[in-house]
PDB file of N, CA and C in Angstrom:
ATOM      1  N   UNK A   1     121.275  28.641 147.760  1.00  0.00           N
ATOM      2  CA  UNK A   1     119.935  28.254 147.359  1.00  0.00           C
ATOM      3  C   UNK A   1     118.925  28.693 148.413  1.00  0.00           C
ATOM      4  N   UNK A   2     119.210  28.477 150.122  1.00  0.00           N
ATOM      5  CA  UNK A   2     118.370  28.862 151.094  1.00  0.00           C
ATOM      6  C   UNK A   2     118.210  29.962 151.040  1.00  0.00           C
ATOM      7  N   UNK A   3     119.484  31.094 150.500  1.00  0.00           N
ATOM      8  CA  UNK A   3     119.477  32.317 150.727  1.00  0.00           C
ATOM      9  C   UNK A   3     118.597  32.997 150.144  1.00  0.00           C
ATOM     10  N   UNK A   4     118.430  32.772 148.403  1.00  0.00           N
ATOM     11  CA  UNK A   4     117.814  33.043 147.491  1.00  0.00           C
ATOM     12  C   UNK A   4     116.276  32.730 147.945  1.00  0.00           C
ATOM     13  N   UNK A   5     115.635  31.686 148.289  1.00  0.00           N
ATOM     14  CA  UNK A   5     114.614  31.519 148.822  1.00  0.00           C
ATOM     15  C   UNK A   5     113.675  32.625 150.030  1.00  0.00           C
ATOM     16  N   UNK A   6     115.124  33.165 150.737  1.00  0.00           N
ATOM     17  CA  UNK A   6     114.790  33.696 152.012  1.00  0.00           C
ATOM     18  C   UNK A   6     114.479  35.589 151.326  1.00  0.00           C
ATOM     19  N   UNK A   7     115.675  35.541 150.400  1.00  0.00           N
ATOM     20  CA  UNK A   7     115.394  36.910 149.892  1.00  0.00           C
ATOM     21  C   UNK A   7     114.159  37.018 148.711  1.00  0.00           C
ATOM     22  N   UNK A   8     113.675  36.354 148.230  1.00  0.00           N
ATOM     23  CA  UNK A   8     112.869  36.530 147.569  1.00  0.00           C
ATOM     24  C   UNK A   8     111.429  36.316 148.454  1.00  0.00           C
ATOM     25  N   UNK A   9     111.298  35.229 149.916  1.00  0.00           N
ATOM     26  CA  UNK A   9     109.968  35.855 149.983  1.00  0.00           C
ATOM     27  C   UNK A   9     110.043  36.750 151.324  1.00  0.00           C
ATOM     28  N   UNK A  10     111.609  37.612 151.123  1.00  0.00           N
ATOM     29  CA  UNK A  10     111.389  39.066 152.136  1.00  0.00           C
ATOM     30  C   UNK A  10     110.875  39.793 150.768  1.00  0.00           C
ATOM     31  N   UNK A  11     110.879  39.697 149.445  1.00  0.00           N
ATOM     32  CA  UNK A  11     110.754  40.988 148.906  1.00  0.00           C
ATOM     33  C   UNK A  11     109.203  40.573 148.605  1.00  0.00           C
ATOM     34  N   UNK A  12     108.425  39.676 148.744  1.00  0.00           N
ATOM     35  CA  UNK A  12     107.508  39.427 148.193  1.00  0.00           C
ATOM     36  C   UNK A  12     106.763  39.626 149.459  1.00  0.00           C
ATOM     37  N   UNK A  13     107.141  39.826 150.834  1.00  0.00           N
ATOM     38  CA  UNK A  13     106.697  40.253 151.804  1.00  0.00           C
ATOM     39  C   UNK A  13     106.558  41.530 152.269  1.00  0.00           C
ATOM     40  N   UNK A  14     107.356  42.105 151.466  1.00  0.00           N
ATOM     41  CA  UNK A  14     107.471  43.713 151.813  1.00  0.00           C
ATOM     42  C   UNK A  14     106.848  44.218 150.375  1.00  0.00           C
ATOM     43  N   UNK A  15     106.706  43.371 149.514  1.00  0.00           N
ATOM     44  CA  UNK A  15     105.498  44.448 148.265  1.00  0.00           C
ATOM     45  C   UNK A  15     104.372  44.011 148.973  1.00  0.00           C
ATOM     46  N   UNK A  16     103.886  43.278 149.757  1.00  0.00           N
ATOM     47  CA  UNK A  16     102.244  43.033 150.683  1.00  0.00           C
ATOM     48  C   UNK A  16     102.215  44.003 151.406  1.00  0.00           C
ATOM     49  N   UNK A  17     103.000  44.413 151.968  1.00  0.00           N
ATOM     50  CA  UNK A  17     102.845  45.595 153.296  1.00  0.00           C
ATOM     51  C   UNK A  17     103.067  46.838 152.482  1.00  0.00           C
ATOM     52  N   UNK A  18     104.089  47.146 151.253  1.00  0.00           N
ATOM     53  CA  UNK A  18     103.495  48.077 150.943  1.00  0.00           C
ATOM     54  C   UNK A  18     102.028  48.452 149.660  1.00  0.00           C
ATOM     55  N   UNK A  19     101.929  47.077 149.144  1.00  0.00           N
ATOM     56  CA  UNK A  19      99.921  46.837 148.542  1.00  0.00           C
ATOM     57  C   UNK A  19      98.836  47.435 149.794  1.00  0.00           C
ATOM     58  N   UNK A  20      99.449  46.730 150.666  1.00  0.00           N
ATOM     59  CA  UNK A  20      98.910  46.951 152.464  1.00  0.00           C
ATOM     60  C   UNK A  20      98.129  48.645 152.866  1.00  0.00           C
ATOM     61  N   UNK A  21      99.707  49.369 152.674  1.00  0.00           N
ATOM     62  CA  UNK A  21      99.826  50.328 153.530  1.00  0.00           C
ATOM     63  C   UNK A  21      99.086  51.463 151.934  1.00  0.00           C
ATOM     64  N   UNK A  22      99.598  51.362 150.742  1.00  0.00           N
ATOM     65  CA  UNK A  22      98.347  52.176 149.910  1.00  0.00           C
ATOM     66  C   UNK A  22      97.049  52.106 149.820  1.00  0.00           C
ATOM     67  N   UNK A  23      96.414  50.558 150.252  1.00  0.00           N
ATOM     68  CA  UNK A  23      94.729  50.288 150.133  1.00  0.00           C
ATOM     69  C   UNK A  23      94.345  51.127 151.580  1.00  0.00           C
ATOM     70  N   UNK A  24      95.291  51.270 152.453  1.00  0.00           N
ATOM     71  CA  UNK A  24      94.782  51.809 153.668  1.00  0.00           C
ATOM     72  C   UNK A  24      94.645  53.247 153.596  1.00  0.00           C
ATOM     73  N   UNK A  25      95.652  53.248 153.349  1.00  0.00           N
ATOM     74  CA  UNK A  25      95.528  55.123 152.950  1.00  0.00           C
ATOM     75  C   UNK A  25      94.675  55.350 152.389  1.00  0.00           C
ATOM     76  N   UNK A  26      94.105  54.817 151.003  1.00  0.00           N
ATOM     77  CA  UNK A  26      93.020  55.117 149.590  1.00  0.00           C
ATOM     78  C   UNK A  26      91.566  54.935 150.929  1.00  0.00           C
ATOM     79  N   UNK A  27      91.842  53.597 151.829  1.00  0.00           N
ATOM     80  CA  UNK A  27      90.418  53.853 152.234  1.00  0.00           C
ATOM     81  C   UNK A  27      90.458  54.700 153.247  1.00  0.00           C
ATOM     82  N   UNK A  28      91.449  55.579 154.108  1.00  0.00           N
ATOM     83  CA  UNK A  28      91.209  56.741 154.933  1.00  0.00           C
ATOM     84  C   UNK A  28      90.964  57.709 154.247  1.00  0.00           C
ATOM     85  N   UNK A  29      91.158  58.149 152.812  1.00  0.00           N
ATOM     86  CA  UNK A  29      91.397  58.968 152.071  1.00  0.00           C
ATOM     87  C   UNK A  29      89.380  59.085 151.711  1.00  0.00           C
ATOM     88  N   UNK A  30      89.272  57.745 150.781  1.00  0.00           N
ATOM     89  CA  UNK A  30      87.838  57.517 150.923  1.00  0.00           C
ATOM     90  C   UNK A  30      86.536  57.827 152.006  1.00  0.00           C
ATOM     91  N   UNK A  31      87.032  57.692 152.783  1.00  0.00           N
ATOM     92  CA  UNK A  31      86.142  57.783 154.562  1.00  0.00           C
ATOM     93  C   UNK A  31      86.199  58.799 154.533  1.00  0.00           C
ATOM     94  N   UNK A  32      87.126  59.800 154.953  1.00  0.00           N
ATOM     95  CA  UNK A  32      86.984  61.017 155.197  1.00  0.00           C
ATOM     96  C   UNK A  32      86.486  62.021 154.170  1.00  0.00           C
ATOM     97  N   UNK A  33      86.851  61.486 152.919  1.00  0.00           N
ATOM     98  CA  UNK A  33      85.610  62.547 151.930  1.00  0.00           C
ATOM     99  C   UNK A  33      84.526  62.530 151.543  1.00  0.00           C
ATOM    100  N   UNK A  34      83.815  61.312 151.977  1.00  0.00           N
ATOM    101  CA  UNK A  34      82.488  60.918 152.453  1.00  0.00           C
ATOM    102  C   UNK A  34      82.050  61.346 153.467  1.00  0.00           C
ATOM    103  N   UNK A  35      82.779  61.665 154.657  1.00  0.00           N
ATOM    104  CA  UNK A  35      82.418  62.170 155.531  1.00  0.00           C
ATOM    105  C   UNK A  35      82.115  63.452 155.721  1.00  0.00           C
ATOM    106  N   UNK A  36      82.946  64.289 154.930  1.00  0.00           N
ATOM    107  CA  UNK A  36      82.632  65.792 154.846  1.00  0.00           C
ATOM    108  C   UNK A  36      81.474  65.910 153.717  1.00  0.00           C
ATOM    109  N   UNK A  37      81.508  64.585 152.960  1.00  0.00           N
ATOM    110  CA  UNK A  37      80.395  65.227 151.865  1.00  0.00           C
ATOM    111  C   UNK A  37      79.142  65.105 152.685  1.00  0.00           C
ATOM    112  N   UNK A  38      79.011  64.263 154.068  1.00  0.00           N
ATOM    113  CA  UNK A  38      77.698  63.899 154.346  1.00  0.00           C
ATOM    114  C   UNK A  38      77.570  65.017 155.654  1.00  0.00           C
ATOM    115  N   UNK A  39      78.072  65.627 155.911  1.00  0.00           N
ATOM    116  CA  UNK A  39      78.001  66.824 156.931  1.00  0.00           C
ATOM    117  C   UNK A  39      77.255  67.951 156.079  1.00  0.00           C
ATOM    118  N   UNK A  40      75.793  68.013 156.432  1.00  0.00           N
ATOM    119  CA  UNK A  40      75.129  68.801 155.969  1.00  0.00           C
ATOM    120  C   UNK A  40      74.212  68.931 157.052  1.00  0.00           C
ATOM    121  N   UNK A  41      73.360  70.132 157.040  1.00  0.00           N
ATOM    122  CA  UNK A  41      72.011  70.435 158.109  1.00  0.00           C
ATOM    123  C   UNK A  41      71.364  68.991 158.446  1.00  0.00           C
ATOM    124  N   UNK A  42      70.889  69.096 159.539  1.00  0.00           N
ATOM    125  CA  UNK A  42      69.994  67.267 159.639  1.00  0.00           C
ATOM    126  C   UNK A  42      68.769  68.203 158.723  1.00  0.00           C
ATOM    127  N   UNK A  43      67.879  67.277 158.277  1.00  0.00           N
ATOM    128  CA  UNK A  43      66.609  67.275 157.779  1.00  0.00           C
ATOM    129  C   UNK A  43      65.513  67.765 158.837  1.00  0.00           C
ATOM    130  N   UNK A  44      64.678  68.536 158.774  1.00  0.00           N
ATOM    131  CA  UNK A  44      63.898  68.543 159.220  1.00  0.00           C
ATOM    132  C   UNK A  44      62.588  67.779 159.009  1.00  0.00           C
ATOM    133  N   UNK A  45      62.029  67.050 160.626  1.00  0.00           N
ATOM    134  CA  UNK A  45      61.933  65.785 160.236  1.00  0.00           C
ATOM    135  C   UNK A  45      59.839  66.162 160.706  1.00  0.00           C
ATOM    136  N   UNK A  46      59.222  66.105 159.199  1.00  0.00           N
ATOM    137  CA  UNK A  46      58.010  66.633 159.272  1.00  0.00           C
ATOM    138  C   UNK A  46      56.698  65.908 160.115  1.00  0.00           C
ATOM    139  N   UNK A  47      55.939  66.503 161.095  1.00  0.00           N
ATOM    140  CA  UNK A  47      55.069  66.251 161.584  1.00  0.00           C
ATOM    141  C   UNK A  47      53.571  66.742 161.199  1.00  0.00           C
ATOM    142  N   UNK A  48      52.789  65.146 161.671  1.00  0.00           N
ATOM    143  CA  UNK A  48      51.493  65.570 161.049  1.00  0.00           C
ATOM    144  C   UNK A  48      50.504  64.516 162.373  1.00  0.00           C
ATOM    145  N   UNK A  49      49.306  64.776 161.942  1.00  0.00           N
ATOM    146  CA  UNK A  49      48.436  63.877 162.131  1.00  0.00           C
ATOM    147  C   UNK A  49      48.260  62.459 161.533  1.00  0.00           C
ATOM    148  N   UNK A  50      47.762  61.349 162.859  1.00  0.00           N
ATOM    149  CA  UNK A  50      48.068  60.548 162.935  1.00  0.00           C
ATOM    150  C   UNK A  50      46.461  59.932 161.658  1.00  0.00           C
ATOM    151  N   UNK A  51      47.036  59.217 160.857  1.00  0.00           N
ATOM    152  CA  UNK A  51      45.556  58.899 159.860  1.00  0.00           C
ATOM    153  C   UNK A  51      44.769  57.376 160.520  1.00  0.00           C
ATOM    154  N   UNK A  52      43.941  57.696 160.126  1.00  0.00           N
ATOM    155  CA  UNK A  52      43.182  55.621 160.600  1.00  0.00           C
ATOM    156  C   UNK A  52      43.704  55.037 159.739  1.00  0.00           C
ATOM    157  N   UNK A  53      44.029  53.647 160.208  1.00  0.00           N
ATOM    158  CA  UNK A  53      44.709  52.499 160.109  1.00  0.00           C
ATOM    159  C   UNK A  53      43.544  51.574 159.649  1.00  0.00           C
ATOM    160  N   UNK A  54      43.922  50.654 159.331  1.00  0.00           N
ATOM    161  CA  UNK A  54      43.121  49.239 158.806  1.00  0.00           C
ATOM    162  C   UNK A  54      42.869  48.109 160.555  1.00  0.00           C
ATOM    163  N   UNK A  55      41.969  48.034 160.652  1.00  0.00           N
ATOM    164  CA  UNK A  55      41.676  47.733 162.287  1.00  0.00           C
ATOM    165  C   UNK A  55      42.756  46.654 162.286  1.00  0.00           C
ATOM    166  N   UNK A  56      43.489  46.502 163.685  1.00  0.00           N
ATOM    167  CA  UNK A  56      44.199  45.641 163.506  1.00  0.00           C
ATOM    168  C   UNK A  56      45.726  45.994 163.694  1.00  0.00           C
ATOM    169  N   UNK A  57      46.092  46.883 162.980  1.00  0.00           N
ATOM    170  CA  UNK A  57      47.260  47.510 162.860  1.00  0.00           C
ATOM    171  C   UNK A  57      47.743  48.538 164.145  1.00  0.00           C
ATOM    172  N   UNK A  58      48.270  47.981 164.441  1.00  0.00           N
ATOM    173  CA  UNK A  58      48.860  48.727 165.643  1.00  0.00           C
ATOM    174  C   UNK A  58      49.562  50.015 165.174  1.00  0.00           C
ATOM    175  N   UNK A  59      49.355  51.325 166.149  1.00  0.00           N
ATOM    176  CA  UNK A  59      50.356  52.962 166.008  1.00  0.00           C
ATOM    177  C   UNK A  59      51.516  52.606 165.699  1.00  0.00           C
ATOM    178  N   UNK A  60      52.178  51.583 166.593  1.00  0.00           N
ATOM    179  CA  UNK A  60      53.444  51.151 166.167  1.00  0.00           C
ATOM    180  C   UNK A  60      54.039  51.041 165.425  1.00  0.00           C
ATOM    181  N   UNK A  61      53.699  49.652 164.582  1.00  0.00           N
ATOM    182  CA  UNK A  61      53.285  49.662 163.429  1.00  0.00           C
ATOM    183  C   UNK A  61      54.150  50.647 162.049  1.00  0.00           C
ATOM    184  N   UNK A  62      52.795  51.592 162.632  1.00  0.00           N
ATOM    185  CA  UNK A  62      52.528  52.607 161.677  1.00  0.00           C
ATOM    186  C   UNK A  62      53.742  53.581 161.530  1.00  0.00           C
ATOM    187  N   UNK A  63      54.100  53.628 162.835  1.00  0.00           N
ATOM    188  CA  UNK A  63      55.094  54.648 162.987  1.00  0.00           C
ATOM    189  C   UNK A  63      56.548  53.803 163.060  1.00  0.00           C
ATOM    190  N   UNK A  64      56.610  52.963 162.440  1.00  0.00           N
ATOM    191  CA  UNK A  64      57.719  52.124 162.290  1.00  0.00           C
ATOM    192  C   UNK A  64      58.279  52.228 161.012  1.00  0.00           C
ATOM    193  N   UNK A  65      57.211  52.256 159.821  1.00  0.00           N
ATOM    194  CA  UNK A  65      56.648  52.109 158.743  1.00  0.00           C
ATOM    195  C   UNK A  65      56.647  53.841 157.933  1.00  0.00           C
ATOM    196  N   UNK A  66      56.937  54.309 158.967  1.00  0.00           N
ATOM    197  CA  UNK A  66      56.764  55.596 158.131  1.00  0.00           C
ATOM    198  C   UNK A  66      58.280  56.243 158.166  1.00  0.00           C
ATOM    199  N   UNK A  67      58.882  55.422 159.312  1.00  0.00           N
ATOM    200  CA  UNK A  67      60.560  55.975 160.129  1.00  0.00           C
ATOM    201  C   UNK A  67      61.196  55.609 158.872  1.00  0.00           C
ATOM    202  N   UNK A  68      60.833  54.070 158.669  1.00  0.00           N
ATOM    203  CA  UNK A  68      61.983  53.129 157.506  1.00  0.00           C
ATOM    204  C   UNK A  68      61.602  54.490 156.189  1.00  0.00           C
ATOM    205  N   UNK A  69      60.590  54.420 155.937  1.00  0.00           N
ATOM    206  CA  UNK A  69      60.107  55.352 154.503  1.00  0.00           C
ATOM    207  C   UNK A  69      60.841  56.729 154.672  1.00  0.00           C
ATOM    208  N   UNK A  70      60.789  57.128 155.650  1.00  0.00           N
ATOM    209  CA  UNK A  70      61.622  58.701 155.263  1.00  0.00           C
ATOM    210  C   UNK A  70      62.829  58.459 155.482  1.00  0.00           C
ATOM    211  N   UNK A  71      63.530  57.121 156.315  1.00  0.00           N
ATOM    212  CA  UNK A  71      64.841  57.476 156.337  1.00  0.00           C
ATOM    213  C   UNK A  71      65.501  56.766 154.785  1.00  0.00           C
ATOM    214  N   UNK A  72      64.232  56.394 154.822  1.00  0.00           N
ATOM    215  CA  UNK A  72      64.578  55.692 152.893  1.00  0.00           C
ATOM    216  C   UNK A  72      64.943  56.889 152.098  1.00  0.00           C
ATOM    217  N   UNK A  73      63.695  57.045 151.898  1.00  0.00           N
ATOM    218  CA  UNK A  73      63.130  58.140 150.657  1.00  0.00           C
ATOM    219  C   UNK A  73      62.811  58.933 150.989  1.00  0.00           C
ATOM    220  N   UNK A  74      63.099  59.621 151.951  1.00  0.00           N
ATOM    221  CA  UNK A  74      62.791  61.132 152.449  1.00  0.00           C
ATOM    222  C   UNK A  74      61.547  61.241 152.664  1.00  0.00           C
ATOM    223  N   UNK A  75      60.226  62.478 152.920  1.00  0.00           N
ATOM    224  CA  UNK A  75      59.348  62.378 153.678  1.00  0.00           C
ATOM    225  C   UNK A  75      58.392  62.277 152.726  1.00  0.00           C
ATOM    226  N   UNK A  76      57.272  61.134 152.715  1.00  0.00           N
ATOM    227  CA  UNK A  76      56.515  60.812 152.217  1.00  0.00           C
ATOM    228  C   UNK A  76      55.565  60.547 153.379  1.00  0.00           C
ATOM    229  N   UNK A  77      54.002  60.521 152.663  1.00  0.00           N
ATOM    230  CA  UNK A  77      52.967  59.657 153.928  1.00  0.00           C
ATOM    231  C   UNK A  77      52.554  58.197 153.389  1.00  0.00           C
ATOM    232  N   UNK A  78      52.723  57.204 154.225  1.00  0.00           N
ATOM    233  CA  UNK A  78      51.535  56.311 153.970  1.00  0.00           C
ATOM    234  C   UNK A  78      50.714  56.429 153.907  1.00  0.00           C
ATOM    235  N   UNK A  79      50.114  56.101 152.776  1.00  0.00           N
ATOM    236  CA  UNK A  79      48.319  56.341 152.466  1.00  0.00           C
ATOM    237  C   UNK A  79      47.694  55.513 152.524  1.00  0.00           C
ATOM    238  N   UNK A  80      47.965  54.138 152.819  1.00  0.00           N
ATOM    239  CA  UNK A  80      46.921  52.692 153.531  1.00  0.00           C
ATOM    240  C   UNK A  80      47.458  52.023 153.686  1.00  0.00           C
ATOM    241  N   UNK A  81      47.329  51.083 154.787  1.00  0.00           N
ATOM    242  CA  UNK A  81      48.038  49.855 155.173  1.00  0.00           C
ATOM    243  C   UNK A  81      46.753  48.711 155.481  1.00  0.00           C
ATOM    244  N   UNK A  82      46.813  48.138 154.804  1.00  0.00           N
ATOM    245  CA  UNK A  82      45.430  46.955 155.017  1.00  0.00           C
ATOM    246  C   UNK A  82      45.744  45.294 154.185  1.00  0.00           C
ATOM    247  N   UNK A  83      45.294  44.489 155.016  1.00  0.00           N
ATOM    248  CA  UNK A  83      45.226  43.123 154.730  1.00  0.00           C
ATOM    249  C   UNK A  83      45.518  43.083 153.368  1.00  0.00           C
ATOM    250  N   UNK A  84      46.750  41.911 153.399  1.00  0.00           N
ATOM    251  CA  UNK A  84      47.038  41.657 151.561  1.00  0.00           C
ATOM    252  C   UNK A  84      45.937  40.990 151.287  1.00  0.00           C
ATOM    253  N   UNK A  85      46.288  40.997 149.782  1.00  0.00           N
ATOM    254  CA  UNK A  85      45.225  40.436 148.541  1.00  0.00           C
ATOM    255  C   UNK A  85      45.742  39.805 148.142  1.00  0.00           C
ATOM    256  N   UNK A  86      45.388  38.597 147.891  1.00  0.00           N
ATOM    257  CA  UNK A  86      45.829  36.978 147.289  1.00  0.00           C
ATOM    258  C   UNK A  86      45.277  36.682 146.094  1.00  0.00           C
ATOM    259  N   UNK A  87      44.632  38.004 145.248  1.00  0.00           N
ATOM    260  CA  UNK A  87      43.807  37.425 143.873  1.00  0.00           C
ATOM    261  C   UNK A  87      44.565  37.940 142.726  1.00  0.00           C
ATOM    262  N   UNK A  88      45.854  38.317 142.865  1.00  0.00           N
ATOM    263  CA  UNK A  88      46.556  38.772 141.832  1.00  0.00           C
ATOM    264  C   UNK A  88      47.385  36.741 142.044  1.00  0.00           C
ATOM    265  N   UNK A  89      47.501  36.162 142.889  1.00  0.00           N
ATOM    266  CA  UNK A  89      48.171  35.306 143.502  1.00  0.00           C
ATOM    267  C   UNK A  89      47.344  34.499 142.432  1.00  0.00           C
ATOM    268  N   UNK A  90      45.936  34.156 142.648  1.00  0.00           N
ATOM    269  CA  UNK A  90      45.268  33.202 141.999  1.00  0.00           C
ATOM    270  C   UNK A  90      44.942  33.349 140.641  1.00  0.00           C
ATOM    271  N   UNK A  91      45.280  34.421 140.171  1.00  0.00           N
ATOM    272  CA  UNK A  91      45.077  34.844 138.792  1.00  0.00           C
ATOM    273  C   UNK A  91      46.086  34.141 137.818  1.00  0.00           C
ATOM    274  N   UNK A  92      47.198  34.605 138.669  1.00  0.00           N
ATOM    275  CA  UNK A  92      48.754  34.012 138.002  1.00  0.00           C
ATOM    276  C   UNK A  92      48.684  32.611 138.257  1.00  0.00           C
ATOM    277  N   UNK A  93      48.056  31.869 139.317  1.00  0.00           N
ATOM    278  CA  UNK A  93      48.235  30.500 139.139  1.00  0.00           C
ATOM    279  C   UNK A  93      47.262  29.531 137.483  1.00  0.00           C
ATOM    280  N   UNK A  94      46.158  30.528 137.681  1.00  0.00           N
ATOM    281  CA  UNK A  94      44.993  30.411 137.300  1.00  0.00           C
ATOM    282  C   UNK A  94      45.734  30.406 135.577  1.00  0.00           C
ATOM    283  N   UNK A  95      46.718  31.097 135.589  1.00  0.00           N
ATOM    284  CA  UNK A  95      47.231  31.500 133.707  1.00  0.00           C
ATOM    285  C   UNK A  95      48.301  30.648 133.826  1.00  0.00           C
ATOM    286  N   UNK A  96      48.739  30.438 134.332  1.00  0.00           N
ATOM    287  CA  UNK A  96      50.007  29.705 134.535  1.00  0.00           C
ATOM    288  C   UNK A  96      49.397  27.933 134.240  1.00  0.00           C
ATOM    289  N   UNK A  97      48.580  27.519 134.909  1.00  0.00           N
ATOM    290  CA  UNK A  97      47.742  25.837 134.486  1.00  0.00           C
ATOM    291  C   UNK A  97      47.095  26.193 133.250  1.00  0.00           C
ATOM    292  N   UNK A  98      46.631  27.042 132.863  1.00  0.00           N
ATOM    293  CA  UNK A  98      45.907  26.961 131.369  1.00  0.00           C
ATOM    294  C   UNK A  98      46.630  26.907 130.662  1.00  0.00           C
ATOM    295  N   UNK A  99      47.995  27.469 130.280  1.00  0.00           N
ATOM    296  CA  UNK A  99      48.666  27.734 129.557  1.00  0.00           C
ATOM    297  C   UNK A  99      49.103  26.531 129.245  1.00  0.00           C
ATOM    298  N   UNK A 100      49.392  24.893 130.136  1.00  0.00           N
ATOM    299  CA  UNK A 100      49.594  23.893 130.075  1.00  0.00           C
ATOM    300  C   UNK A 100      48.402  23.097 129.405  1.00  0.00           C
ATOM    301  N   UNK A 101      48.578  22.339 128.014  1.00  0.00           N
ATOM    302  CA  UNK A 101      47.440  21.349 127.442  1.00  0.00           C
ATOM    303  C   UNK A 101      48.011  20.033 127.599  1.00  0.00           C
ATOM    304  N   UNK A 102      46.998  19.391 127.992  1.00  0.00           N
ATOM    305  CA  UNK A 102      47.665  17.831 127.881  1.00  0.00           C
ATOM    306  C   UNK A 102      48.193  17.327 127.010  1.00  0.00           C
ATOM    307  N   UNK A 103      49.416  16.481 126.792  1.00  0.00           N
ATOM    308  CA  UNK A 103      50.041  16.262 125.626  1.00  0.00           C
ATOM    309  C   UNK A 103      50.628  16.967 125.315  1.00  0.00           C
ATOM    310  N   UNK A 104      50.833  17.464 125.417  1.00  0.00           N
ATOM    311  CA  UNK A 104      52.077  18.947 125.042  1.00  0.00           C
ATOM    312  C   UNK A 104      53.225  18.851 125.147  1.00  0.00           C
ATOM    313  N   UNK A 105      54.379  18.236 124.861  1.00  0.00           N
ATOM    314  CA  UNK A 105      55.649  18.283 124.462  1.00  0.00           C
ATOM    315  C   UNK A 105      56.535  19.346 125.167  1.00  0.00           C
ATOM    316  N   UNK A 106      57.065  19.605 125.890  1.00  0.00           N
ATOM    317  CA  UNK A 106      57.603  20.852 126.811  1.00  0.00           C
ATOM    318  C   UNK A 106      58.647  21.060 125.573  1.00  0.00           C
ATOM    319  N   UNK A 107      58.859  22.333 124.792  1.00  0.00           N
ATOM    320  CA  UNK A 107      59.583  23.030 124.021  1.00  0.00           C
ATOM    321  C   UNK A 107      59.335  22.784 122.404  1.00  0.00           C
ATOM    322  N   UNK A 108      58.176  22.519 122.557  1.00  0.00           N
ATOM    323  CA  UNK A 108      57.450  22.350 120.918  1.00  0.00           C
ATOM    324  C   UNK A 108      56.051  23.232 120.664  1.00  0.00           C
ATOM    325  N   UNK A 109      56.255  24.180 119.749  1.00  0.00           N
ATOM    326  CA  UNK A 109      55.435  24.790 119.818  1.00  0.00           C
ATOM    327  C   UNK A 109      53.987  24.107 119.105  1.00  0.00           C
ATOM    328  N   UNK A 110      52.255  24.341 119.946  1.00  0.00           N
ATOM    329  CA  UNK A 110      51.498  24.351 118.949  1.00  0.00           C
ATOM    330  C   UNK A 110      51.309  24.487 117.358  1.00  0.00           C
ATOM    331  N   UNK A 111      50.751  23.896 116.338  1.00  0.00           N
ATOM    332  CA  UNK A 111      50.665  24.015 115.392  1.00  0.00           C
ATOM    333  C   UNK A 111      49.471  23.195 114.507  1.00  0.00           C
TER     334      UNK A 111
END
């Protein structure tokens, strides 16, 4: 009875190591052909003049803001950076309370 116990979880121990040893391979297998697919020329990485900013905004900033964007989406310019606007904010609050009438039954429509 011990024996049977002992051989069944060697075999249930040795199908883990070999589940083990194929996910490892599949992901060296994976890595490395990603890796050759991403071996290409670097980008050439485009320079320009520096534009005015919204007072306030630090070069930094700017050039922080433009690093994330091309290493995003490749080379684009920022074309303004200036103080948010809060009236798309109050608009939606503004439709959102009207839309509520007193007395109104939550899931009954007007009629």
């Amino acid at each position: 009875m011990l024996t049977a116990a002992i051989i069944k979880s060697l075999q249930i121990y040795g199908i883990a190591i070999v589940v083990s040893l194929i996910v490892a391979v599949l992901i060296k297998v994976l890595v490395s052909v990603t890796a050759r697919m991403e071996k290409r020329v670097p980008v050439e990485v485009p320079t320009g003049t520096v534009c005015p900013v919204f007072l306030g905004v630090p070069e930094e900033d700017v050039a922080a803001i433009s690093a994330a964007i091309f290493a995003a989406i490749g080379p684009h310019r920022v074309l303004r950076i200036s103080q948010p606007s809060h009236g798309w904010a109050v608009g939606g609050r503004a439709a959102q309370h009207s839309s509520h009438t007193p007395g109104h039954a939550p899931g009954r429509s007007h009629r």
